[in-house]
C-alpha atoms as a PDB file:
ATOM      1  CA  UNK A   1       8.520  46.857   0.678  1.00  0.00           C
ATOM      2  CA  UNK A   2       5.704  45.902  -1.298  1.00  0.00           C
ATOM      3  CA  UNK A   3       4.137  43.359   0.906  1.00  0.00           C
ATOM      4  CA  UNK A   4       4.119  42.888   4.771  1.00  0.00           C
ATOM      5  CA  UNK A   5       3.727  39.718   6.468  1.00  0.00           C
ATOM      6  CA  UNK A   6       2.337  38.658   9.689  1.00  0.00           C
ATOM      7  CA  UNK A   7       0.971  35.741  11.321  1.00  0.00           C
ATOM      8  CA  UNK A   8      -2.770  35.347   9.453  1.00  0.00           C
ATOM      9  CA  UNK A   9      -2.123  38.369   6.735  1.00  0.00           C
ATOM     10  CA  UNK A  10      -0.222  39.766   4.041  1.00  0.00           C
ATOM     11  CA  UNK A  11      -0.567  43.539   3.369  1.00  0.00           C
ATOM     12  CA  UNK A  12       0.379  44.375   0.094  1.00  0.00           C
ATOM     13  CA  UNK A  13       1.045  48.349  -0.732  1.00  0.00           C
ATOM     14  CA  UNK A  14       1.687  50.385  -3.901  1.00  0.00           C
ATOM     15  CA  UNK A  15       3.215  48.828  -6.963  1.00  0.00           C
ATOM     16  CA  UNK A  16       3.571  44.817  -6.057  1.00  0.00           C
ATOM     17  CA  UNK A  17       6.346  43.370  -8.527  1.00  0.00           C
ATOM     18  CA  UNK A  18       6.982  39.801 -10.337  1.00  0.00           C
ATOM     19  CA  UNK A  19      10.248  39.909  -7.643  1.00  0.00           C
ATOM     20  CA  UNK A  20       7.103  39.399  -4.893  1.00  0.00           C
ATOM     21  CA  UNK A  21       4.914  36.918  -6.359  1.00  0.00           C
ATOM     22  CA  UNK A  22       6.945  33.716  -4.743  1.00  0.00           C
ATOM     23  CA  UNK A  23       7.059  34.915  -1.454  1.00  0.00           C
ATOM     24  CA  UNK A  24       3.284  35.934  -1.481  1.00  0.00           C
ATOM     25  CA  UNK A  25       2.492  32.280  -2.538  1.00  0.00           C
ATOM     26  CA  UNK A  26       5.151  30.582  -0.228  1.00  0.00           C
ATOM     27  CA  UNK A  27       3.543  32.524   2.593  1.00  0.00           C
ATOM     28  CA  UNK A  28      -0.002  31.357   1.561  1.00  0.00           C
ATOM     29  CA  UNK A  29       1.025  27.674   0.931  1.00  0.00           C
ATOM     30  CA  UNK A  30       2.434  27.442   4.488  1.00  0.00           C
ATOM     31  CA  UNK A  31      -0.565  28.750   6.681  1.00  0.00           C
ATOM     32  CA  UNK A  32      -4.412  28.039   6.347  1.00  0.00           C
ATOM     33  CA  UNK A  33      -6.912  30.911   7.084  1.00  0.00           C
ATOM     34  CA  UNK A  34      -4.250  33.674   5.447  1.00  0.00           C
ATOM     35  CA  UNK A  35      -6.117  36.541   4.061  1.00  0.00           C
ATOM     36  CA  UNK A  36      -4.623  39.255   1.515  1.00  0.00           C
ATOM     37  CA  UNK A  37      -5.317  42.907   2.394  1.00  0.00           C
ATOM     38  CA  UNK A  38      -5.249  45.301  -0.976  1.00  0.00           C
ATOM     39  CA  UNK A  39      -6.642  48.003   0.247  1.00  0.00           C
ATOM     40  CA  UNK A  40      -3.361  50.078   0.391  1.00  0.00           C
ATOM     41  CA  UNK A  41      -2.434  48.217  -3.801  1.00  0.00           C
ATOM     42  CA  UNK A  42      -2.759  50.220  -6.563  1.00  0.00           C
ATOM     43  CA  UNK A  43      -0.924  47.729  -9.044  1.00  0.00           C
ATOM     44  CA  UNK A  44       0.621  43.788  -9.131  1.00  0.00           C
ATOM     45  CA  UNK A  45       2.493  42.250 -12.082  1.00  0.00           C
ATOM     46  CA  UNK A  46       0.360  39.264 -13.371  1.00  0.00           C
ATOM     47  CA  UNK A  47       2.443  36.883 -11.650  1.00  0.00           C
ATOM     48  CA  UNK A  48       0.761  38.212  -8.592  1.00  0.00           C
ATOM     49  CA  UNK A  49      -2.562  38.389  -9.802  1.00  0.00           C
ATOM     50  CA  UNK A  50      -1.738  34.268 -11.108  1.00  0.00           C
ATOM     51  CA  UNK A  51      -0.780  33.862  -7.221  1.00  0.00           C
ATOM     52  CA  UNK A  52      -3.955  35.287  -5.919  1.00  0.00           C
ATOM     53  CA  UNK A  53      -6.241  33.322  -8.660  1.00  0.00           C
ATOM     54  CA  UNK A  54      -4.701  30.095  -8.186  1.00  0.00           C
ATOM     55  CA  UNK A  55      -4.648  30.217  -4.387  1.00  0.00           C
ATOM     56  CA  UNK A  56      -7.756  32.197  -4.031  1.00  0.00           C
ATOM     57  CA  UNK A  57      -6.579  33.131  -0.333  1.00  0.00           C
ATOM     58  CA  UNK A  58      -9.597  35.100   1.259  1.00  0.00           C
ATOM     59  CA  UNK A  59      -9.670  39.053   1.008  1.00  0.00           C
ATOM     60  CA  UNK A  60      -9.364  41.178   4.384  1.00  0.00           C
ATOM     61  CA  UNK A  61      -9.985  44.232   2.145  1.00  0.00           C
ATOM     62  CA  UNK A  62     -10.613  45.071  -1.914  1.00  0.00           C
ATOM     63  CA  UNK A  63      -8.648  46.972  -3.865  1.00  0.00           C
ATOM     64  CA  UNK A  64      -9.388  50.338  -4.607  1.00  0.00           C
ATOM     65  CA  UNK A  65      -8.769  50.002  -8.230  1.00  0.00           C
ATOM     66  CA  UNK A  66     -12.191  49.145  -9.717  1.00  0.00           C
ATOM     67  CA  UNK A  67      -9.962  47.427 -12.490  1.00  0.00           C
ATOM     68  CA  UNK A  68      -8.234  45.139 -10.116  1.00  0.00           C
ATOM     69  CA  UNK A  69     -11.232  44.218  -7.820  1.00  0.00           C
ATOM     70  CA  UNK A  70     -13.003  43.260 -10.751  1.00  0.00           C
ATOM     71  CA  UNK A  71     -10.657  40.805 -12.068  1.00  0.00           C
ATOM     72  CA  UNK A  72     -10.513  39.722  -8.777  1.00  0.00           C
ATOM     73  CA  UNK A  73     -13.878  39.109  -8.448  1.00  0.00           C
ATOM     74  CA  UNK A  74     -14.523  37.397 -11.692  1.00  0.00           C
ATOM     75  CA  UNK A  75     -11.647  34.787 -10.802  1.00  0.00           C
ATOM     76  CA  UNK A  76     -13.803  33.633  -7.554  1.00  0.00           C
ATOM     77  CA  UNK A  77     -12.256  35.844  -5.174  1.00  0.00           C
ATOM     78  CA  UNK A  78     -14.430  37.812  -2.292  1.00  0.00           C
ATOM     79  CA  UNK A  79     -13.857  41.193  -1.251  1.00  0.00           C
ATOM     80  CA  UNK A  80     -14.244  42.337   2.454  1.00  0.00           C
END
Protein backbone atom coordinates (compact mmCIF):
# COMPACT_ATOMS: atom_id res chain seq x y z
CA UNK A 1 0.00 0.00 0.00
CA UNK A 2 1.00 3.26 -1.07
CA UNK A 3 0.26 5.24 1.98
CA UNK A 4 0.17 4.32 5.76
CA UNK A 5 -1.84 5.99 8.26
CA UNK A 6 -1.52 6.63 11.85
CA UNK A 7 -2.71 8.87 14.41
CA UNK A 8 -0.67 12.43 13.49
CA UNK A 9 1.00 10.98 10.02
CA UNK A 10 0.63 9.61 6.73
CA UNK A 11 3.64 7.78 5.20
CA UNK A 12 3.44 7.62 1.70
CA UNK A 13 5.93 4.98 -0.23
CA UNK A 14 6.84 4.28 -3.87
CA UNK A 15 4.46 5.09 -6.68
CA UNK A 16 1.28 6.98 -4.87
CA UNK A 17 -1.79 6.62 -7.39
CA UNK A 18 -5.01 8.90 -8.31
CA UNK A 19 -6.90 5.61 -6.44
CA UNK A 20 -5.04 7.33 -3.08
CA UNK A 21 -5.56 10.90 -3.40
CA UNK A 22 -9.20 10.85 -1.46
CA UNK A 23 -8.16 9.00 1.33
CA UNK A 24 -4.92 11.14 1.79
CA UNK A 25 -7.21 14.27 1.88
CA UNK A 26 -10.08 12.63 3.97
CA UNK A 27 -7.38 11.73 6.47
CA UNK A 28 -6.00 15.35 6.49
CA UNK A 29 -9.49 17.04 6.63
CA UNK A 30 -10.35 15.02 9.78
CA UNK A 31 -7.26 15.71 12.11
CA UNK A 32 -5.29 19.05 12.75
CA UNK A 33 -1.44 18.89 13.21
CA UNK A 34 -1.22 15.79 10.42
CA UNK A 35 2.07 15.85 8.75
CA UNK A 36 2.96 13.92 5.35
CA UNK A 37 6.22 11.93 5.39
CA UNK A 38 7.76 11.49 1.57
CA UNK A 39 10.78 10.48 2.32
CA UNK A 40 10.20 6.78 1.27
CA UNK A 41 7.92 8.57 -2.41
CA UNK A 42 9.46 8.46 -5.47
CA UNK A 43 6.22 9.43 -7.54
CA UNK A 44 2.24 10.73 -6.92
CA UNK A 45 -0.34 11.24 -9.70
CA UNK A 46 -1.27 15.01 -9.73
CA UNK A 47 -4.31 14.40 -7.91
CA UNK A 48 -2.01 13.84 -5.02
CA UNK A 49 0.22 16.54 -5.55
CA UNK A 50 -3.50 18.86 -5.89
CA UNK A 51 -4.18 17.17 -2.30
CA UNK A 52 -0.94 18.21 -0.80
CA UNK A 53 -1.10 21.93 -2.44
CA UNK A 54 -4.50 22.63 -1.47
CA UNK A 55 -4.20 21.31 2.08
CA UNK A 56 -0.65 22.25 2.53
CA UNK A 57 -0.48 19.65 5.56
CA UNK A 58 3.09 20.15 7.16
CA UNK A 59 6.09 17.88 5.93
CA UNK A 60 7.71 15.29 8.52
CA UNK A 61 10.27 14.60 5.74
CA UNK A 62 11.04 15.83 1.81
CA UNK A 63 11.06 13.87 -0.91
CA UNK A 64 14.02 12.60 -2.33
CA UNK A 65 13.13 13.50 -5.79
CA UNK A 66 14.63 16.98 -6.30
CA UNK A 67 11.70 17.28 -8.93
CA UNK A 68 9.00 16.66 -6.44
CA UNK A 69 10.42 18.68 -3.44
CA UNK A 70 10.68 21.48 -5.61
CA UNK A 71 7.20 21.68 -6.70
CA UNK A 72 6.51 21.19 -3.34
CA UNK A 73 8.28 23.91 -2.20
CA UNK A 74 7.20 26.45 -4.70
CA UNK A 75 3.41 25.66 -3.76
CA UNK A 76 4.17 26.90 0.03
CA UNK A 77 4.97 23.67 1.41
CA UNK A 78 8.07 23.15 4.07
CA UNK A 79 10.30 20.34 4.07
CA UNK A 80 11.66 18.75 7.36
Amino acid sequence: MPIRFNKKQAMLDGFVTVEDAEALSNWLRDGSGRAVHLGQCAQVHGAVLQVLMALKPRLAAAPADAHLAATLHGAGLAGA
